[in-house]
PDB file of N, CA and C in Angstrom:
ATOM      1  N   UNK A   1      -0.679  20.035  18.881  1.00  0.00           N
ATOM      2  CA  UNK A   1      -1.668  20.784  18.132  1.00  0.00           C
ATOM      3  C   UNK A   1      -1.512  22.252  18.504  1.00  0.00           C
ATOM      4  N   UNK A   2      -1.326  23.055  17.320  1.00  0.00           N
ATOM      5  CA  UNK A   2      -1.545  24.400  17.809  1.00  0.00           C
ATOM      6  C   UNK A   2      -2.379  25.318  16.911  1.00  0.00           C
ATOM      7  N   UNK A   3      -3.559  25.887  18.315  1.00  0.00           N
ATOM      8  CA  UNK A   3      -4.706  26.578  17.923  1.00  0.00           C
ATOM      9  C   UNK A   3      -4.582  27.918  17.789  1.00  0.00           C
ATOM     10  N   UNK A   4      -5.301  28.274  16.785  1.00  0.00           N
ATOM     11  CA  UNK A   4      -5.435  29.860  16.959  1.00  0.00           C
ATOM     12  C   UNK A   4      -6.623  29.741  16.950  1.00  0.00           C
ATOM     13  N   UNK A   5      -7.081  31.628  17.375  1.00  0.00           N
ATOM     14  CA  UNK A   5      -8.308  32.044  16.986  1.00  0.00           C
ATOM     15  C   UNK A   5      -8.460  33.461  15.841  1.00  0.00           C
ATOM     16  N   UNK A   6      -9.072  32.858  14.452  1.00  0.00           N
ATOM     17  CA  UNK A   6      -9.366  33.316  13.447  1.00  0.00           C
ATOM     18  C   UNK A   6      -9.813  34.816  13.794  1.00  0.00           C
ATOM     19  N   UNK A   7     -10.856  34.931  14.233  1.00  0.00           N
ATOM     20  CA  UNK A   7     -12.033  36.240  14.355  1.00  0.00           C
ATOM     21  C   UNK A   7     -12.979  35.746  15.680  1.00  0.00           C
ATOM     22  N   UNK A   8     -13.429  36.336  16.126  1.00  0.00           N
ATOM     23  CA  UNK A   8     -14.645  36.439  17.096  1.00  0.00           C
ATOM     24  C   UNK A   8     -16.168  37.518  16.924  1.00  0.00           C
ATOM     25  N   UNK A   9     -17.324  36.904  17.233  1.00  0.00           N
ATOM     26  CA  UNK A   9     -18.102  37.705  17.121  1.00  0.00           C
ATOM     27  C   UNK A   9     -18.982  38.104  18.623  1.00  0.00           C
ATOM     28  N   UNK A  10     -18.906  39.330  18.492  1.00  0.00           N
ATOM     29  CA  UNK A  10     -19.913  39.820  20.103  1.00  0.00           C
ATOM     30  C   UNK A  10     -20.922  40.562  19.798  1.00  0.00           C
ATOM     31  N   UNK A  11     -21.817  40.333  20.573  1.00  0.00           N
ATOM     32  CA  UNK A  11     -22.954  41.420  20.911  1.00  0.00           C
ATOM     33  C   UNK A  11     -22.358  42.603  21.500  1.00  0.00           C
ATOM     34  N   UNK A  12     -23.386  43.307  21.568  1.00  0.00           N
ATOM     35  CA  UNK A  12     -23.484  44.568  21.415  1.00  0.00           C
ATOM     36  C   UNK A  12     -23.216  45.133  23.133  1.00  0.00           C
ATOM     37  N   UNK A  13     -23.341  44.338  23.959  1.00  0.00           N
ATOM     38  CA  UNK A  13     -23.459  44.336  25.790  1.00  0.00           C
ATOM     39  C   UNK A  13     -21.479  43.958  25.817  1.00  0.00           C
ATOM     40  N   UNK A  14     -20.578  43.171  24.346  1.00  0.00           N
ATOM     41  CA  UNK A  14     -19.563  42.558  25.045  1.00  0.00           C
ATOM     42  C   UNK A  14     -19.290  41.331  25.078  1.00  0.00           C
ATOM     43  N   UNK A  15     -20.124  40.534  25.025  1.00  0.00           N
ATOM     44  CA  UNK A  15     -19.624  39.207  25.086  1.00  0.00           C
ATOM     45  C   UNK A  15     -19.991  38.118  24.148  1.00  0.00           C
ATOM     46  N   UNK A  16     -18.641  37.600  23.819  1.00  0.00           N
ATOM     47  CA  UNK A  16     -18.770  36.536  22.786  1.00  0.00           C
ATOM     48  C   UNK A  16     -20.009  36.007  22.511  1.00  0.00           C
ATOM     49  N   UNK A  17     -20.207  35.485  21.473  1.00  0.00           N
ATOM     50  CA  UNK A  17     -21.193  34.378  20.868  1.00  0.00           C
ATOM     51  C   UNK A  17     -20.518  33.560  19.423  1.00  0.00           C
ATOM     52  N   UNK A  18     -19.468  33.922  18.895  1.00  0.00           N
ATOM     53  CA  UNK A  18     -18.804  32.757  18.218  1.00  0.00           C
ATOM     54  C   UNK A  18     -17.543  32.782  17.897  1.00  0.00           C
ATOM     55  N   UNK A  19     -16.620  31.967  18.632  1.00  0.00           N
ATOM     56  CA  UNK A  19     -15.705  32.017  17.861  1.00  0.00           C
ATOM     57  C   UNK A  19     -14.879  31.095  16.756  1.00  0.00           C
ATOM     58  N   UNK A  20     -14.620  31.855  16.092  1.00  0.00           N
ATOM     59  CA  UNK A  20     -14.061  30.643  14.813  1.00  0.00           C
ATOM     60  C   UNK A  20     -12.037  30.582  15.109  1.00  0.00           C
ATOM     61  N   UNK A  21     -12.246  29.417  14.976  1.00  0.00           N
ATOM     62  CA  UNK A  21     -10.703  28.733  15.470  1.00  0.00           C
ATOM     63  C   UNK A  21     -10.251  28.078  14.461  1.00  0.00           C
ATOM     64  N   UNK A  22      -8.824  27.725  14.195  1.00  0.00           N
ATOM     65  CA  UNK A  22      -8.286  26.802  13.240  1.00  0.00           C
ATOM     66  C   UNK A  22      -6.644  25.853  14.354  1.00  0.00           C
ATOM     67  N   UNK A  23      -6.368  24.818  13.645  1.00  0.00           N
ATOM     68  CA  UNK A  23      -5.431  24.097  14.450  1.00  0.00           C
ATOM     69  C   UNK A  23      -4.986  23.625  13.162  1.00  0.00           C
ATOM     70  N   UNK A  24      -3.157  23.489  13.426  1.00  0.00           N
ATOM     71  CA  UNK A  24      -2.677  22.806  13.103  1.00  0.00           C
ATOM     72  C   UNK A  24      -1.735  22.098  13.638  1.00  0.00           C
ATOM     73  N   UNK A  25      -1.243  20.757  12.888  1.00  0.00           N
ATOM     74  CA  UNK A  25      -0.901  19.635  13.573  1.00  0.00           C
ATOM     75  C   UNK A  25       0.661  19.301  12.869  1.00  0.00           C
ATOM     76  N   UNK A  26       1.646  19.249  12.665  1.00  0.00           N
ATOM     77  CA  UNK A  26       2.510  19.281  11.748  1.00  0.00           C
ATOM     78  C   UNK A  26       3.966  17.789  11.896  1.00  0.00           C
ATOM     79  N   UNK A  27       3.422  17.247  10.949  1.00  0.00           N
ATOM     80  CA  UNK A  27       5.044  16.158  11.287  1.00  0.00           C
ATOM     81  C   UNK A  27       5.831  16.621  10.008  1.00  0.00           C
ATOM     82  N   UNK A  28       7.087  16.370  10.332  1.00  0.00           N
ATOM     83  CA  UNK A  28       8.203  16.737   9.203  1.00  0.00           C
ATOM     84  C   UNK A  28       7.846  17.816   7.702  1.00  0.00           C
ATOM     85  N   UNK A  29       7.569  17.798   6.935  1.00  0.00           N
ATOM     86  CA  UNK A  29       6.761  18.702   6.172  1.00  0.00           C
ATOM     87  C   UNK A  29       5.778  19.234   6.259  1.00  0.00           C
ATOM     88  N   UNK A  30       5.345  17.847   6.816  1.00  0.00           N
ATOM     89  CA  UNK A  30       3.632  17.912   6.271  1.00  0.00           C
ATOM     90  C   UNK A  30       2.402  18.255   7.526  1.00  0.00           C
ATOM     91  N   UNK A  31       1.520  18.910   7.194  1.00  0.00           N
ATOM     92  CA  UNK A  31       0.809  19.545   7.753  1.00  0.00           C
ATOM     93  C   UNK A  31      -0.339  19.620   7.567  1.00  0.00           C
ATOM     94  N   UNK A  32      -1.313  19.205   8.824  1.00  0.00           N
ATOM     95  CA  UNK A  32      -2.769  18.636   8.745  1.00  0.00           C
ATOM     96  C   UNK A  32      -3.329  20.242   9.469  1.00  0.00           C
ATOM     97  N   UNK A  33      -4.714  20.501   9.338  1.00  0.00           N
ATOM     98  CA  UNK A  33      -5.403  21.683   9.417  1.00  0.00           C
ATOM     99  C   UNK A  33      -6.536  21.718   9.409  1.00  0.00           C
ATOM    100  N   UNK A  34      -7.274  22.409  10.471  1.00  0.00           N
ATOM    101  CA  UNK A  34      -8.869  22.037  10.857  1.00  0.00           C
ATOM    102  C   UNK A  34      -9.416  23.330  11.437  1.00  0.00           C
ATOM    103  N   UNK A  35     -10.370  23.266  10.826  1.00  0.00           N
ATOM    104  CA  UNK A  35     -11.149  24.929  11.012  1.00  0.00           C
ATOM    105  C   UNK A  35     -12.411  24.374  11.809  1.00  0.00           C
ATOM    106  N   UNK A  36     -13.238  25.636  12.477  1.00  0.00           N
ATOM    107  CA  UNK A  36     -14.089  25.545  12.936  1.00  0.00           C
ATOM    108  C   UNK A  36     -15.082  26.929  13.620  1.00  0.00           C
ATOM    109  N   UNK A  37     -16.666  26.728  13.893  1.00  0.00           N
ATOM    110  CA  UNK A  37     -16.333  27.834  14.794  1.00  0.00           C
ATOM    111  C   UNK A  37     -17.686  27.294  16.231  1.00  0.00           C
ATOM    112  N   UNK A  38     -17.264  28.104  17.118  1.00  0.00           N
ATOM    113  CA  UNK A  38     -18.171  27.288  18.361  1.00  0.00           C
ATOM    114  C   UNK A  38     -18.880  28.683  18.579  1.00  0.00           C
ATOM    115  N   UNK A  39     -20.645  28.585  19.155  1.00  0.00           N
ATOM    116  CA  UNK A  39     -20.882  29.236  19.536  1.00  0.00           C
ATOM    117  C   UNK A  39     -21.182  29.313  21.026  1.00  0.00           C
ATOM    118  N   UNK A  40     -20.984  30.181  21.586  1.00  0.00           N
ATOM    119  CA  UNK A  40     -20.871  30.647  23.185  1.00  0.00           C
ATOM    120  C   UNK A  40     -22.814  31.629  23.541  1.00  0.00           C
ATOM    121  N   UNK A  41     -22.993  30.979  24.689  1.00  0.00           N
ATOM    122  CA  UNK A  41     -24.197  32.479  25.269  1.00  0.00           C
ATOM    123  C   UNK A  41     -23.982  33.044  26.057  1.00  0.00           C
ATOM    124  N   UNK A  42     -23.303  34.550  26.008  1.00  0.00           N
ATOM    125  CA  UNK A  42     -22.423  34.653  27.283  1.00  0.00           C
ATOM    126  C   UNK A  42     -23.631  35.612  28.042  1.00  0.00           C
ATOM    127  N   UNK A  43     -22.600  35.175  29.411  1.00  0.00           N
ATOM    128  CA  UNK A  43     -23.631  35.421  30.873  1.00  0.00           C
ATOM    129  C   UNK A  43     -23.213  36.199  31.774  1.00  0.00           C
ATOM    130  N   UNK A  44     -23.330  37.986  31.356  1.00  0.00           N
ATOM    131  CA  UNK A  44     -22.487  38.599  32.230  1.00  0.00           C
ATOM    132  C   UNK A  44     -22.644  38.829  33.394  1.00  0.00           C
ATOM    133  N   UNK A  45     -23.225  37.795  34.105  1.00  0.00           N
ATOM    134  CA  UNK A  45     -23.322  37.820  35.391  1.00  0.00           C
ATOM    135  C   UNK A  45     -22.757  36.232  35.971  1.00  0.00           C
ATOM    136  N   UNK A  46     -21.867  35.605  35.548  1.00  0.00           N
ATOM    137  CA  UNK A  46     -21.661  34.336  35.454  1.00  0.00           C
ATOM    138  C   UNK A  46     -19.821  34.506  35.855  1.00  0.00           C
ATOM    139  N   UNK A  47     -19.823  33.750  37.218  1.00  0.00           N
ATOM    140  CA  UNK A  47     -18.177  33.779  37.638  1.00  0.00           C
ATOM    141  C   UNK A  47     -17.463  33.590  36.369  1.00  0.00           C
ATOM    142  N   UNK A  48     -16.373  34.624  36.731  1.00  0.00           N
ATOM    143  CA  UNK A  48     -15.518  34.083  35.427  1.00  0.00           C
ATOM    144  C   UNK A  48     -15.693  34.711  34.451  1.00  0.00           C
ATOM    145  N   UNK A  49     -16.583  35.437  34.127  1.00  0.00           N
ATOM    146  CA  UNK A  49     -17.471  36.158  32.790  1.00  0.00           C
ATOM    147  C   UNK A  49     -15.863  37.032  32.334  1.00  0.00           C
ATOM    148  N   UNK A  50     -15.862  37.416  31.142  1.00  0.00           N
ATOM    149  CA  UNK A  50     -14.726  38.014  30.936  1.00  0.00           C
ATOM    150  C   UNK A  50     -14.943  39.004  29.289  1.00  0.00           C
ATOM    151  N   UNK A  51     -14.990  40.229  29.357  1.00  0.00           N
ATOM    152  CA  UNK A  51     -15.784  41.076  28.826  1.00  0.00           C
ATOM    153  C   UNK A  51     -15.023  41.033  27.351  1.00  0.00           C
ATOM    154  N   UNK A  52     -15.247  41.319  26.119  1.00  0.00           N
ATOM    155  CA  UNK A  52     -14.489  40.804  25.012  1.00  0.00           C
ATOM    156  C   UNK A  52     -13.229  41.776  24.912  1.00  0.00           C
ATOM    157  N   UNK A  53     -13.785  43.265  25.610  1.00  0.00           N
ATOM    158  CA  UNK A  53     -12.383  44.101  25.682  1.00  0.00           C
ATOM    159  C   UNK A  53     -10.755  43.409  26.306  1.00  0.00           C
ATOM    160  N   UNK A  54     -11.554  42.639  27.414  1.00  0.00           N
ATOM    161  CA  UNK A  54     -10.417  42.238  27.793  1.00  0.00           C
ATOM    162  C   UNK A  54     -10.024  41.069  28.267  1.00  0.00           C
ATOM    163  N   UNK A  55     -10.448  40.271  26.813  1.00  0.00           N
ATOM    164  CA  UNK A  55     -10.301  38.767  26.561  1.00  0.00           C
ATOM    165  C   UNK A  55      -8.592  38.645  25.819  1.00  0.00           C
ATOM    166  N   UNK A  56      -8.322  37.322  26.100  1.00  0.00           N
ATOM    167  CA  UNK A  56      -6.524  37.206  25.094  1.00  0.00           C
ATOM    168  C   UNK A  56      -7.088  35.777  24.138  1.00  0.00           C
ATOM    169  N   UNK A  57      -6.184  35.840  23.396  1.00  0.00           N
ATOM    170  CA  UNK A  57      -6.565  34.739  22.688  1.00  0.00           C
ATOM    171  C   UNK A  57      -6.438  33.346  23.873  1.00  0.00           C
ATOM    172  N   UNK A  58      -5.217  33.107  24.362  1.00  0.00           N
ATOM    173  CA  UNK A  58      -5.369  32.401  25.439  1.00  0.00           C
ATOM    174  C   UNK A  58      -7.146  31.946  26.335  1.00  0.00           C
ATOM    175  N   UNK A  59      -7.321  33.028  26.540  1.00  0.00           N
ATOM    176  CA  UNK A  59      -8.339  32.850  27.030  1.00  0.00           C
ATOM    177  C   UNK A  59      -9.495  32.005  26.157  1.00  0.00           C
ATOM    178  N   UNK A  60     -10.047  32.474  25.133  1.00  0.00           N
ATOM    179  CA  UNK A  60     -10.866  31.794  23.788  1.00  0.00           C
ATOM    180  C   UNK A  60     -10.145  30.675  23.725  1.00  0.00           C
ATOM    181  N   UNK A  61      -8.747  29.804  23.594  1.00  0.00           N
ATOM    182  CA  UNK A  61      -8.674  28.652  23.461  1.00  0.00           C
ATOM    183  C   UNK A  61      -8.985  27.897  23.964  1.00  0.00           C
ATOM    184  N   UNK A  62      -8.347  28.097  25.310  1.00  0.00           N
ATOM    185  CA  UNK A  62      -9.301  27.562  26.117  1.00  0.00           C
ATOM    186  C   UNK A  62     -10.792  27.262  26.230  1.00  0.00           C
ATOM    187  N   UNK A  63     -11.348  28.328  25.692  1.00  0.00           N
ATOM    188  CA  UNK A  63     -13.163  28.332  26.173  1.00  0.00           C
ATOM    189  C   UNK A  63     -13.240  26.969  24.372  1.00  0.00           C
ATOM    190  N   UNK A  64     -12.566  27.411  23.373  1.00  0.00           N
ATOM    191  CA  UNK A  64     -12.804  26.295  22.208  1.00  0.00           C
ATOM    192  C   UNK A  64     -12.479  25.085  22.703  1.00  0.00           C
ATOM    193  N   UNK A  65     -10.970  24.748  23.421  1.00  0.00           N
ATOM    194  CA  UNK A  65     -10.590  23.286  23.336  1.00  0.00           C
ATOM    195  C   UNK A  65     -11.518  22.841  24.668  1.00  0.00           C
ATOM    196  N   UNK A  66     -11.949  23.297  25.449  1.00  0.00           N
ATOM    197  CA  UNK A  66     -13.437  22.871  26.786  1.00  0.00           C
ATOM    198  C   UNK A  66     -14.454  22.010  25.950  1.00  0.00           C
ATOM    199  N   UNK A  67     -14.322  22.976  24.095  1.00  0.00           N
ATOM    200  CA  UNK A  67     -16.082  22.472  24.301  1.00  0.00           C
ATOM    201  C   UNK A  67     -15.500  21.579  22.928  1.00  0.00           C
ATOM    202  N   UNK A  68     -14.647  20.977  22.084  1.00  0.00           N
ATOM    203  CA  UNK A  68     -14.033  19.950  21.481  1.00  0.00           C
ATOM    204  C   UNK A  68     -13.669  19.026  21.974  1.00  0.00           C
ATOM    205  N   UNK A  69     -14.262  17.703  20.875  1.00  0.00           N
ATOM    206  CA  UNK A  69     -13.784  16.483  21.453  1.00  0.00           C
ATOM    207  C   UNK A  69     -11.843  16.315  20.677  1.00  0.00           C
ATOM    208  N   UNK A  70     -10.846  16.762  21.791  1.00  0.00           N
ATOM    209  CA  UNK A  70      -9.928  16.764  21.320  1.00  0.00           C
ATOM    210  C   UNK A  70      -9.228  15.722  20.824  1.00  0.00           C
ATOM    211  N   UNK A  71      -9.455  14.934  21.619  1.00  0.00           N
ATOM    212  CA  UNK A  71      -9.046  12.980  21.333  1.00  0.00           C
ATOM    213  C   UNK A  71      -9.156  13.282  19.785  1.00  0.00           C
ATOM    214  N   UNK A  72     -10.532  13.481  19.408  1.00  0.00           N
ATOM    215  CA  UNK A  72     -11.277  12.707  18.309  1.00  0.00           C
ATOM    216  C   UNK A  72     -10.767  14.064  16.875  1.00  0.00           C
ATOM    217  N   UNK A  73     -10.299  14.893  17.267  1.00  0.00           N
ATOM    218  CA  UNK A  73      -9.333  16.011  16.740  1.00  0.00           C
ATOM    219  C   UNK A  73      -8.030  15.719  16.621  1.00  0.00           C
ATOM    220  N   UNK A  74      -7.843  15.686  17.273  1.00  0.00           N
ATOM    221  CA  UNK A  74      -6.040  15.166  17.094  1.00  0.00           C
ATOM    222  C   UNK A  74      -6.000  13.803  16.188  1.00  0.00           C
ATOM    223  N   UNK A  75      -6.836  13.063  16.403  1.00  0.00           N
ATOM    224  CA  UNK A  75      -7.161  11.485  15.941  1.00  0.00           C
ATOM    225  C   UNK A  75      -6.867  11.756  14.134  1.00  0.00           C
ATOM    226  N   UNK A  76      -7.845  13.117  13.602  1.00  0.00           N
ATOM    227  CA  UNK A  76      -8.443  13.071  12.251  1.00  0.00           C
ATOM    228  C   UNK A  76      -7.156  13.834  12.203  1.00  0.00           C
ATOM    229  N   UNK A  77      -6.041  14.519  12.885  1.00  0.00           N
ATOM    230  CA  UNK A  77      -4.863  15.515  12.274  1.00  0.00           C
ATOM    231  C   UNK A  77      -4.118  14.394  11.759  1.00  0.00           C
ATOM    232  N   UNK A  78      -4.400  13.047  12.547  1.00  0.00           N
ATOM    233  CA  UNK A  78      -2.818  12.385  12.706  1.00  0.00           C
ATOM    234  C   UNK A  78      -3.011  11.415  11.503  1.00  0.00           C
ATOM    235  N   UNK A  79      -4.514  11.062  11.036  1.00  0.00           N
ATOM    236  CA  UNK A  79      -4.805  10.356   9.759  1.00  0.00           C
ATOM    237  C   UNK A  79      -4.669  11.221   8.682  1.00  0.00           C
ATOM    238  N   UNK A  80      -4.888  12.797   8.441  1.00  0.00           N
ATOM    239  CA  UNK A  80      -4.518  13.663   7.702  1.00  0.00           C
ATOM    240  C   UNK A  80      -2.847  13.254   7.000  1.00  0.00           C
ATOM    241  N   UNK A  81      -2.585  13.444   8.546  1.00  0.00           N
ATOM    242  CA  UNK A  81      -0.708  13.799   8.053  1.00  0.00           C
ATOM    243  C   UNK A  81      -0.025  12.369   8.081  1.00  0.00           C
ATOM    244  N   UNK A  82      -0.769  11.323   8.451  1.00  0.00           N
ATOM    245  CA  UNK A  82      -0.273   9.573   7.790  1.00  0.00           C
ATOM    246  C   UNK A  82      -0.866   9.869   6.317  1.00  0.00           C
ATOM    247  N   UNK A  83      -2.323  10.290   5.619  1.00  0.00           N
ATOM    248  CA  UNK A  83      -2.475  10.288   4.745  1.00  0.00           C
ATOM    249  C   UNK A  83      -1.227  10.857   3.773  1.00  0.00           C
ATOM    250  N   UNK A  84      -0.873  11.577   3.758  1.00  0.00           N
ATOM    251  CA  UNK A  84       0.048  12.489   3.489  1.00  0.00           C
ATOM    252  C   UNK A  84       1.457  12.012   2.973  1.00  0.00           C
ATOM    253  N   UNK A  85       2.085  11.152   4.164  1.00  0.00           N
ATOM    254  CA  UNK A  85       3.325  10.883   4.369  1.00  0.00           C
ATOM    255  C   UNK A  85       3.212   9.469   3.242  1.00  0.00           C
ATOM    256  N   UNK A  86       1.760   9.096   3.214  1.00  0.00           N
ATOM    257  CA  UNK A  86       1.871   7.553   2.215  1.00  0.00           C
ATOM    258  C   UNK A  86       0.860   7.681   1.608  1.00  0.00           C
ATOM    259  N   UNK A  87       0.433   8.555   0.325  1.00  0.00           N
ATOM    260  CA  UNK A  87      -0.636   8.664  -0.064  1.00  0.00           C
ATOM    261  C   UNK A  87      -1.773   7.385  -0.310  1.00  0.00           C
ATOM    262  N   UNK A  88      -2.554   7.036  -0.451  1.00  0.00           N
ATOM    263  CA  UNK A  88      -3.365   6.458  -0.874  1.00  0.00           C
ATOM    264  C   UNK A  88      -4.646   6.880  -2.202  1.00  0.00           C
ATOM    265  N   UNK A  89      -4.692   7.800  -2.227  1.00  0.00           N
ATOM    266  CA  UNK A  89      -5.567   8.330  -3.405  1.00  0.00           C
ATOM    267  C   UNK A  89      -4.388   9.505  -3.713  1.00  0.00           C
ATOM    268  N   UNK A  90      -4.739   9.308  -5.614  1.00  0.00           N
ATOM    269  CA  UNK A  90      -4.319  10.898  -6.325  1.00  0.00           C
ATOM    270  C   UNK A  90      -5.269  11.451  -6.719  1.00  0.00           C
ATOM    271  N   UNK A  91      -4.533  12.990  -6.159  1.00  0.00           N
ATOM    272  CA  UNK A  91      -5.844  13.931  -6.495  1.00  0.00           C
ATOM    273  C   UNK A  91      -5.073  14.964  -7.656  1.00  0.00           C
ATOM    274  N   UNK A  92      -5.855  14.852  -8.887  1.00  0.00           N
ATOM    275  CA  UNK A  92      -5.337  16.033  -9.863  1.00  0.00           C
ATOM    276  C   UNK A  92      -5.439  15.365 -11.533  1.00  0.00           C
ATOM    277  N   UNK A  93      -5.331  15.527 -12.115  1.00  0.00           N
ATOM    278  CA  UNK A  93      -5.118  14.932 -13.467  1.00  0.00           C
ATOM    279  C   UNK A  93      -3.956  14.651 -13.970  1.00  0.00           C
ATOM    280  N   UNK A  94      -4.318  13.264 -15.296  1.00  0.00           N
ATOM    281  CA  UNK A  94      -2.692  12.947 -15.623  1.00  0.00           C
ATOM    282  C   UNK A  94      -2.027  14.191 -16.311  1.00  0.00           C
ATOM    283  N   UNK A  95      -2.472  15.066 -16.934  1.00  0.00           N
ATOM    284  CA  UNK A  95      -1.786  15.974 -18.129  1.00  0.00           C
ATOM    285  C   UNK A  95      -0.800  16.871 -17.489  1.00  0.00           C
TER     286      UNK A  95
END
């Protein structure tokens, strides 16, 4: 699975309160994709605290994949991209 992070939003002191993430999951063509966004209350007095100036994306993935149930993420990429590889429903019209 590989995550990015979309955008982030901070207060006005610096520190996060949401970030929106997307992942994708990819076998041979085909490619499953999952958006999201988590919100954070940040605590600048809290070990570890890390000010948004000088946050990396690295860092935010981490703080997203902590608070995702990843099992249960990866689970819905991998039925995505089986969906995919053997359709079961068509989507579109005959014409």
């Amino acid at each position: 699975m590989n995550f990015t992070i979309s955008t982030l939003e901070s207060n006005t002191d610096g520190g996060v309160i949401v970030a929106h993430w997307r992942v994708n999951k990819a076998s041979g063509e085909n490619v499953a994709t999952s958006y999201g966004s988590i919100s954070f209350t940040p605590n600048s007095s809290a070990e570890g605290y890390t000010n948004y100036d000088a946050l990396t994306e690295e860092n935010v993935v981490g703080w997203v994949q902590g608070a995702l149930d990843l099992e249960a993420l990866e689970a819905s990429l991998d039925a995505d991209l089986a969906e995919q590889a053997t359709p079961t429903t068509i989507i579109g019209t005959p014409w």
